[in-house]
N, C-alpha and C. Protein backbone atom coordinates (compact mmCIF):
# COMPACT_ATOMS: atom_id res chain seq x y z
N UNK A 1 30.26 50.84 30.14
CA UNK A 1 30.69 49.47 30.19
C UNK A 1 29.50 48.53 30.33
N UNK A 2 28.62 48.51 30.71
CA UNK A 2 27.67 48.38 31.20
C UNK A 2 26.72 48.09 30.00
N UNK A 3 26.70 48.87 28.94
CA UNK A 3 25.72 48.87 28.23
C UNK A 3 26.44 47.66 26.85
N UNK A 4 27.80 47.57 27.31
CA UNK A 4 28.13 46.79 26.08
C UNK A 4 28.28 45.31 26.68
N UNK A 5 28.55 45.12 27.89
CA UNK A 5 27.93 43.79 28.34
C UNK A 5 26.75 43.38 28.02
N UNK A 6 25.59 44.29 28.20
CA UNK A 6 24.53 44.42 28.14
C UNK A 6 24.30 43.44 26.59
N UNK A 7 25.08 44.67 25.53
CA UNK A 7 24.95 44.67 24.15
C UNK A 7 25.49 43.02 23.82
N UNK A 8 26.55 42.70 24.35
CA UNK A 8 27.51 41.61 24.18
C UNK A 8 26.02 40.39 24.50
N UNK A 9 25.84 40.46 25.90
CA UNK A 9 24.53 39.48 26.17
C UNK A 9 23.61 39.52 25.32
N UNK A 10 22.97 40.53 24.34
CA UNK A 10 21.89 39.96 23.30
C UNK A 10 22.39 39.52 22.57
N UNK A 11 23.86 39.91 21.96
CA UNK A 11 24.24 39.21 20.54
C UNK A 11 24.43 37.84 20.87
N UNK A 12 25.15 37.12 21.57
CA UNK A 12 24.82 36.21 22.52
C UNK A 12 23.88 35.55 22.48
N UNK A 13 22.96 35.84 23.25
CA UNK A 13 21.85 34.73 23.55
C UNK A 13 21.18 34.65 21.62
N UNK A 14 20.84 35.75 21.11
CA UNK A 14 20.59 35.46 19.51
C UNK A 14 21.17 34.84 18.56
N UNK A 15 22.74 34.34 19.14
CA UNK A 15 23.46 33.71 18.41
C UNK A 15 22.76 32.00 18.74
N UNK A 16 22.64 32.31 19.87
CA UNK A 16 22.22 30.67 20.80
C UNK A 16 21.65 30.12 20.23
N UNK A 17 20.61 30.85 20.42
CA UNK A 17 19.16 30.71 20.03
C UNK A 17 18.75 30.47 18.75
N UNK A 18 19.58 30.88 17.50
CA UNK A 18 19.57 30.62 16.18
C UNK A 18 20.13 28.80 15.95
N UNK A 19 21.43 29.18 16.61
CA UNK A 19 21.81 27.60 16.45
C UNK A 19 20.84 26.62 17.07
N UNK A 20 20.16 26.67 18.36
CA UNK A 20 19.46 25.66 18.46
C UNK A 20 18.64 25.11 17.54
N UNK A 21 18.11 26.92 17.13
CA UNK A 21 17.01 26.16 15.92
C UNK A 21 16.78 25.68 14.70
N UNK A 22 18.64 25.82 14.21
CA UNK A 22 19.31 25.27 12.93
C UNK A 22 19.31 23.61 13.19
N UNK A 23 19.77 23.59 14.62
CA UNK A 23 20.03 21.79 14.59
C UNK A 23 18.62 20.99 15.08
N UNK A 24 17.40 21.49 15.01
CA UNK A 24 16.27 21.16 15.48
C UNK A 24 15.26 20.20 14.18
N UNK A 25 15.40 18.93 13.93
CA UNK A 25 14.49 18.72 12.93
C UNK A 25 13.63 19.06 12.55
N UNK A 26 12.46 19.39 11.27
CA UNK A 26 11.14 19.68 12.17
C UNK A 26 10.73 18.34 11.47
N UNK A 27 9.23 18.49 12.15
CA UNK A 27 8.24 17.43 12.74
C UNK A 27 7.52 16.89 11.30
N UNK A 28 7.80 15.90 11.12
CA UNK A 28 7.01 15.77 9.67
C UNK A 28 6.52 13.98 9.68
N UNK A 29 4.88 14.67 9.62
CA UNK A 29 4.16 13.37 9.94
C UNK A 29 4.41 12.25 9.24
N UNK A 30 4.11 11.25 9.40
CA UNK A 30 4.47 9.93 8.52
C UNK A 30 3.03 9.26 8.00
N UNK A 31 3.01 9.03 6.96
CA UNK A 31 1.89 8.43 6.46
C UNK A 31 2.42 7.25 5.75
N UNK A 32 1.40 6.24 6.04
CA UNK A 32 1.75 4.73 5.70
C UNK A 32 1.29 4.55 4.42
N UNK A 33 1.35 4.43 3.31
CA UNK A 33 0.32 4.72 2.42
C UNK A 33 -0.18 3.10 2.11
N UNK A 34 -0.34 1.86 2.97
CA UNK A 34 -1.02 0.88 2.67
C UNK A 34 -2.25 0.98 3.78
N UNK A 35 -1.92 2.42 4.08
CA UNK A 35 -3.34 2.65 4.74
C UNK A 35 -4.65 2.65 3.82
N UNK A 36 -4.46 3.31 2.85
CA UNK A 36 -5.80 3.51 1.97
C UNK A 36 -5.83 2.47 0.87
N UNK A 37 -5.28 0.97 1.47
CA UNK A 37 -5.64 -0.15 0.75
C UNK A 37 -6.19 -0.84 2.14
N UNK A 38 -6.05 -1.17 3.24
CA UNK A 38 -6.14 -1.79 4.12
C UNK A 38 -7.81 -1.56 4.25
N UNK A 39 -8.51 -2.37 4.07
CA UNK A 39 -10.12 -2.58 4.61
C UNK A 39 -10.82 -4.05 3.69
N UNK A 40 -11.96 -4.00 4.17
CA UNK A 40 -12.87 -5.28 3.04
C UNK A 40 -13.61 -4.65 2.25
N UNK A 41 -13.07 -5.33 1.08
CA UNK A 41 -13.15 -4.82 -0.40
C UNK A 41 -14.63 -5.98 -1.16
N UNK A 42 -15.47 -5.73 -1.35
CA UNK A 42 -16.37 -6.18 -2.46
C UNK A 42 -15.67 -6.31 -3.72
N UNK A 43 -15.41 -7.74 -4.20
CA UNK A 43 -14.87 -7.90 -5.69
C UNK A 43 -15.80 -8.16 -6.62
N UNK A 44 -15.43 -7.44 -7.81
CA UNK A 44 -16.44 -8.60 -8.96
C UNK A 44 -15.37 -8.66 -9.84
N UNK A 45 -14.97 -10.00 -10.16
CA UNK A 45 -14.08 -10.24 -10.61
C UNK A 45 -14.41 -10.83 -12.43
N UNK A 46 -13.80 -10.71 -13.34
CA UNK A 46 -14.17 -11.41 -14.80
C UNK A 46 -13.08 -12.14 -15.35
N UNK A 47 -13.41 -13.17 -15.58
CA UNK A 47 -11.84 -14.25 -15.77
C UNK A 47 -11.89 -14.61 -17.08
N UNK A 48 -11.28 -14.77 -17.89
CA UNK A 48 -11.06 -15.40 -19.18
C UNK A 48 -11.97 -17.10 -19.51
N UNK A 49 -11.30 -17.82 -18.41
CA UNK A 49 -11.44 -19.18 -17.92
C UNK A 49 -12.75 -19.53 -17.46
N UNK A 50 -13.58 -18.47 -16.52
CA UNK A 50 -14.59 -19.19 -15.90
C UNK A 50 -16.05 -18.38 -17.51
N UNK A 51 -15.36 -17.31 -18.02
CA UNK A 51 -15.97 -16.78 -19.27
C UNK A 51 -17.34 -15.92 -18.20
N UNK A 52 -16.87 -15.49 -16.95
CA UNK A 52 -17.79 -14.33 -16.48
C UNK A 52 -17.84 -13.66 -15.42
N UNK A 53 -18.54 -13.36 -14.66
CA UNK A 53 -18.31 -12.75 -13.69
C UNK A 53 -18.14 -13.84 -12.29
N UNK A 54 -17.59 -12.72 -11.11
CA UNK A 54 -17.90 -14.23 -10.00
C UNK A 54 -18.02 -12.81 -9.01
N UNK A 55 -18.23 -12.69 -7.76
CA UNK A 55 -18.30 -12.04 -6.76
C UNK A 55 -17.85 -12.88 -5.07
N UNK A 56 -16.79 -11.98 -4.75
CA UNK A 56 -16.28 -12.49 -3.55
C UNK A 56 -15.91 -11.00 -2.69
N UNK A 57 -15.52 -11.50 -1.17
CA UNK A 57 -14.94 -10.23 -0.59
C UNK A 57 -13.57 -10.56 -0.25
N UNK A 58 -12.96 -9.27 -0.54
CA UNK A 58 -11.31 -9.79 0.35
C UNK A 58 -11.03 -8.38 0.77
N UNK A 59 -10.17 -9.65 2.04
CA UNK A 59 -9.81 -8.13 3.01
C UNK A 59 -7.75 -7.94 2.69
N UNK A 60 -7.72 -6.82 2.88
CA UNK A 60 -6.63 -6.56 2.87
C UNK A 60 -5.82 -5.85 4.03
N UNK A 61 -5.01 -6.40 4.34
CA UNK A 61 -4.43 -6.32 5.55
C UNK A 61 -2.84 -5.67 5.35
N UNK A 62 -1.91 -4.82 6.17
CA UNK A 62 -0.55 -4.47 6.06
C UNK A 62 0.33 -6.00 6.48
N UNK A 63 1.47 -6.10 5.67
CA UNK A 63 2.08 -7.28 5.80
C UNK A 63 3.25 -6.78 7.15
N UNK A 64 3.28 -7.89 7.88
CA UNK A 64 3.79 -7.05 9.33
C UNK A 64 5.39 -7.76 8.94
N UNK A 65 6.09 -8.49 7.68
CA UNK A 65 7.06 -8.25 7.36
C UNK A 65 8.11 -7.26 6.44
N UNK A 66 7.12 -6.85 5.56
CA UNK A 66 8.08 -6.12 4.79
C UNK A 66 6.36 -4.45 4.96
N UNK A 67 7.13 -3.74 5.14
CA UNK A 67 6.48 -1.93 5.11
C UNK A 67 6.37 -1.72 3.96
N UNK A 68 6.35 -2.48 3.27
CA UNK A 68 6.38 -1.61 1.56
C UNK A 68 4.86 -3.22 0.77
N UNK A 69 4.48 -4.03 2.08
CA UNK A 69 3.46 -4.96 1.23
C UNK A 69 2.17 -4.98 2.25
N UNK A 70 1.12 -5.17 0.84
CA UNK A 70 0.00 -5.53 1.96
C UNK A 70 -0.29 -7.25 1.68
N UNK A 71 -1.22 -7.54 2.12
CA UNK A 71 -1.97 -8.55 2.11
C UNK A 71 -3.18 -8.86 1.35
N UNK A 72 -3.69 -9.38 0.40
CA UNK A 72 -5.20 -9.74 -0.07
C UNK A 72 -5.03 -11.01 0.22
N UNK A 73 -6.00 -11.44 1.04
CA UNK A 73 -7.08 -12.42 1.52
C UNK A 73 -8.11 -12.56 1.33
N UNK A 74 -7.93 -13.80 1.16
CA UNK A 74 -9.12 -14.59 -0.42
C UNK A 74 -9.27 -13.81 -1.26
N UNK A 75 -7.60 -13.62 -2.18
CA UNK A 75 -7.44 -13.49 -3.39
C UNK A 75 -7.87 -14.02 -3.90
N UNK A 76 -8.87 -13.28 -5.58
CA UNK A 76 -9.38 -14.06 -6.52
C UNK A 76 -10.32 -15.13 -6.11
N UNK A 77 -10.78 -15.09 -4.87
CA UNK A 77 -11.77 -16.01 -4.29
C UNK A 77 -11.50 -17.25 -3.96
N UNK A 78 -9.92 -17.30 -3.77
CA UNK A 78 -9.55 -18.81 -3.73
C UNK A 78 -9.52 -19.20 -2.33
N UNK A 79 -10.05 -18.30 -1.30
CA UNK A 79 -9.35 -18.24 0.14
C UNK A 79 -7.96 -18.91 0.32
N UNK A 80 -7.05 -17.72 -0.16
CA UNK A 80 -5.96 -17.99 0.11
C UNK A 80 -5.12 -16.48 -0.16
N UNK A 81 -3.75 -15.87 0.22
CA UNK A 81 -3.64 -14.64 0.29
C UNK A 81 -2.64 -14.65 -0.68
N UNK A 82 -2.67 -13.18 -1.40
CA UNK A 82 -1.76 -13.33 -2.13
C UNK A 82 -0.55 -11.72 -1.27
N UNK A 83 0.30 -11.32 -1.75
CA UNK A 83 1.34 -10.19 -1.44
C UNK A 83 0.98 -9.30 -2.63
N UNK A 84 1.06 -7.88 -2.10
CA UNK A 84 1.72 -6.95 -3.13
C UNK A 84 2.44 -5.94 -2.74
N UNK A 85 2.86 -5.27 -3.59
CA UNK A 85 3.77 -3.93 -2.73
C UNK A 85 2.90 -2.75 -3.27
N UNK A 86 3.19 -1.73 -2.50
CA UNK A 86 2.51 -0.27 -3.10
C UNK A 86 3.89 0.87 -3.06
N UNK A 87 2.83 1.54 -4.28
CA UNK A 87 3.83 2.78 -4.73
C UNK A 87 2.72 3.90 -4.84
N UNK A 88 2.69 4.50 -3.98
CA UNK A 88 1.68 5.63 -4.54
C UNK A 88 0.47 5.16 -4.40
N UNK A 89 -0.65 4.91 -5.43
CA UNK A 89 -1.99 4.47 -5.39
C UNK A 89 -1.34 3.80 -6.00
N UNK A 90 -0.77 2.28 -6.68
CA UNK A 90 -0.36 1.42 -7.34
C UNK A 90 -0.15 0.30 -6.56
N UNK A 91 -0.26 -0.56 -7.01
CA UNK A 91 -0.16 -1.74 -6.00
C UNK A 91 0.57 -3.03 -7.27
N UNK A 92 1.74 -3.99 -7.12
CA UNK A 92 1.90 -4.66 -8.00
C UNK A 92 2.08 -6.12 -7.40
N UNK A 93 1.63 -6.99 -7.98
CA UNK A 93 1.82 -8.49 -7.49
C UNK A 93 2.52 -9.20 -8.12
N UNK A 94 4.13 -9.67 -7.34
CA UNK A 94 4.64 -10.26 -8.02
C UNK A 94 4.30 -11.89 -8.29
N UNK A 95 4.92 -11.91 -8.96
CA UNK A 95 4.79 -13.74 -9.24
C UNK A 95 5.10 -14.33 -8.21
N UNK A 96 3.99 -14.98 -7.89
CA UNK A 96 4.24 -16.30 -6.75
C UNK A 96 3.05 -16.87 -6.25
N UNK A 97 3.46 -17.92 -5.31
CA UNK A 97 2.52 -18.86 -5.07
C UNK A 97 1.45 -18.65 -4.34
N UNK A 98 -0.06 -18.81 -4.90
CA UNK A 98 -1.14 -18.61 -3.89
C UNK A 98 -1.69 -20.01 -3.01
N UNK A 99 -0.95 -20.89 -2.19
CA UNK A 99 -0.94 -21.19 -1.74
C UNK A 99 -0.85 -22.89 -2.26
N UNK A 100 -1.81 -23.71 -2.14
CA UNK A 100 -1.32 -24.80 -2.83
C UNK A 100 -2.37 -24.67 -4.48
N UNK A 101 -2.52 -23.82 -4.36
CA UNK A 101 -3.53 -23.44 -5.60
C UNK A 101 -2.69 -23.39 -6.85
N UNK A 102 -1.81 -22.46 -6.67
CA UNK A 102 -1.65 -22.15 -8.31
C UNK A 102 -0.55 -21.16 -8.22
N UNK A 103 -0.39 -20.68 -8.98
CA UNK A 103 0.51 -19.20 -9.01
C UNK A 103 -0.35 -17.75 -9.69
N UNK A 104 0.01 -16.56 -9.13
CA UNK A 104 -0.58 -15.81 -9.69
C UNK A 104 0.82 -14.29 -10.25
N UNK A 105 0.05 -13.51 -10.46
CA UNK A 105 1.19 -11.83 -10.90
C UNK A 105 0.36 -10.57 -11.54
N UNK A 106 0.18 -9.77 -11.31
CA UNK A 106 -0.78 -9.01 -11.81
C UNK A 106 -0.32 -7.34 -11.23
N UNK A 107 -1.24 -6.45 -11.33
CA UNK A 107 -1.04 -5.06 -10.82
C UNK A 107 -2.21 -4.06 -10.73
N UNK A 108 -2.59 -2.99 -10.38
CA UNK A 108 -3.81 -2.27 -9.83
C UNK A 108 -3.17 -1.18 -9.52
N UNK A 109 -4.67 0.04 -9.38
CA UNK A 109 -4.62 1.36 -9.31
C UNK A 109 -5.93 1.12 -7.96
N UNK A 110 -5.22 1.81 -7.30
CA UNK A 110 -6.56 2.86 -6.16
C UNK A 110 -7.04 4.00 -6.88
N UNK A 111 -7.87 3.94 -7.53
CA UNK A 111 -8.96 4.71 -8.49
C UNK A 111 -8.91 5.73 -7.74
N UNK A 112 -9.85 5.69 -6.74
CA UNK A 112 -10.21 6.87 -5.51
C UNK A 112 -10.21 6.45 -4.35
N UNK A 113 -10.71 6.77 -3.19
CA UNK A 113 -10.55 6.45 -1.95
C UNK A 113 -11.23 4.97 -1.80
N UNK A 114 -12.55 4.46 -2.93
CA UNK A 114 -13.33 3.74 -2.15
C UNK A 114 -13.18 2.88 -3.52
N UNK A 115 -12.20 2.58 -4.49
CA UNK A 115 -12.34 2.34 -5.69
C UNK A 115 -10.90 1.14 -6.15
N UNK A 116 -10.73 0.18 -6.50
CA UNK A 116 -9.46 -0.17 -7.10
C UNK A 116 -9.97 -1.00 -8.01
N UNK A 117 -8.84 -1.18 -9.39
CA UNK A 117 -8.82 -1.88 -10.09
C UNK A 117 -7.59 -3.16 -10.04
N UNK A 118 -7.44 -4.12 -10.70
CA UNK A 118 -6.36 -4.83 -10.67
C UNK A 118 -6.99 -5.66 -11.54
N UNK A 119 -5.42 -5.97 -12.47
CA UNK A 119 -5.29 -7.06 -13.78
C UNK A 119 -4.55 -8.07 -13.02
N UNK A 120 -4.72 -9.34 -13.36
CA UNK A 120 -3.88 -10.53 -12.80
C UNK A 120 -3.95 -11.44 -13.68
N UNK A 121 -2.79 -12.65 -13.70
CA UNK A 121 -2.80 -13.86 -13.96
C UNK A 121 -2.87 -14.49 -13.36
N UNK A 122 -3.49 -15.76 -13.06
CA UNK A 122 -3.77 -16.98 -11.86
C UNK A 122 -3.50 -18.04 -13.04
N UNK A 123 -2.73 -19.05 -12.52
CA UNK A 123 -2.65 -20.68 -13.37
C UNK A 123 -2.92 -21.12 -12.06
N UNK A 124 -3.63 -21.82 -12.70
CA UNK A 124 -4.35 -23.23 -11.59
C UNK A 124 -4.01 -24.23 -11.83
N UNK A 125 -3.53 -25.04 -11.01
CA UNK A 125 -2.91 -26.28 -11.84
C UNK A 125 -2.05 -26.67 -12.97
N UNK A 126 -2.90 -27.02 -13.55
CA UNK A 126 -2.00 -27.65 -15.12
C UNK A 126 -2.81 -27.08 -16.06
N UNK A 127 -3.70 -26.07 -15.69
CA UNK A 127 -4.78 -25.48 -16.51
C UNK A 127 -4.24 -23.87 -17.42
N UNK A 128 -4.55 -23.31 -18.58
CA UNK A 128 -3.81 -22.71 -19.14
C UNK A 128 -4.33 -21.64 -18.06
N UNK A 129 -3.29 -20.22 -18.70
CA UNK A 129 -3.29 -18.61 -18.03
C UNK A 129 -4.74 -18.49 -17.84
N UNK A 130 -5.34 -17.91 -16.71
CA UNK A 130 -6.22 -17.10 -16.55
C UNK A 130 -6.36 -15.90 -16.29
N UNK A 131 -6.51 -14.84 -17.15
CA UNK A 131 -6.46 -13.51 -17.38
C UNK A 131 -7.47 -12.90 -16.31
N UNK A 132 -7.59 -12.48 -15.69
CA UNK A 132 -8.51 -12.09 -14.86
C UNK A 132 -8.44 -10.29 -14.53
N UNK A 133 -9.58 -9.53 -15.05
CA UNK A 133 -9.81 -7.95 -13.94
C UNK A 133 -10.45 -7.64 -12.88
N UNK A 134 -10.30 -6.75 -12.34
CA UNK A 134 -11.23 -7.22 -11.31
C UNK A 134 -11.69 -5.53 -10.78
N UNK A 135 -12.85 -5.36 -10.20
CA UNK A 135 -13.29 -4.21 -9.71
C UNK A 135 -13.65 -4.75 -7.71
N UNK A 136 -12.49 -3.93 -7.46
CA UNK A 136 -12.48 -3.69 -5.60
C UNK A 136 -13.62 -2.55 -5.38
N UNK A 137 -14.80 -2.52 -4.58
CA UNK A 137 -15.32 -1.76 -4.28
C UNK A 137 -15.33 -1.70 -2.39
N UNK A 138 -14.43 -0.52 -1.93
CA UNK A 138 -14.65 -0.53 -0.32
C UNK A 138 -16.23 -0.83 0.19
N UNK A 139 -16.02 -1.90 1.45
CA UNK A 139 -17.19 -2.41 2.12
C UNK A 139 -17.20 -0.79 2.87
């Protein structure tokens, strides 16, 4: 009798012990991915409009309203910020206002860790499209 109590108590506790570890989430880290846009970026930017190069820095910051945007500050060198969202290494800017400047919309790749590109449009004023690319190099 003895030995099937015994027997009864392992099947038991192995039954337990399985279920706990069926209903147990596991642990799975979270990565932000506007982490590997977030720092100050060296631009050299080439515009249609100005017909060359210009060089500015902008920093990019996580937007503390929406988790899916960051921030560029002194976009396009205008000191003023524009929004984008990220997908992956992709980053896209929708249409809208860079402040009392103009409007802009454009999109970019995180090349590599220390690397981005981005195409944009900026209208300034009453002035036609300015096509602009631009090369981000991490400070």
């Amino acid at each position: 009798m003895k030995k099937i109590h015994y027997l009864l108590f392992i099947v038991a506790s192995i039954a337990i012990s399985s279920c706990a570890s069926d209903n147990q989430d596991p642990v799975s880290p979270s990565t932000d991915l506007r982490d590997n846009f977030v720092a100050y970026w060296n631009v050299i930017e080439n515009s249609t409009t100005i017909g060359g190069q210009t060089t500015f820095v902008v920093n990019v910051t996580k937007s503390t309203t929406n988790s899916n945007e960051i921030i560029l500050n002194n976009f396009s060198g205008l000191s003023q910020s524009a929004r984008a969202s990220v997908s992956n290494n992709n980053i896209t800017i929708p249409y809208q206002q860079i402040g009392t400047v103009g409007f802009t919309q454009g999109s970019g790749t995180l090349t590599n860790a220390n690397t981005m590109s981005l195409t944009y449009t900026n209208t300034i004023g009453a002035t036609a499209a300015d096509n602009c690319t631009a090369v981000f190099t991490k400070q």
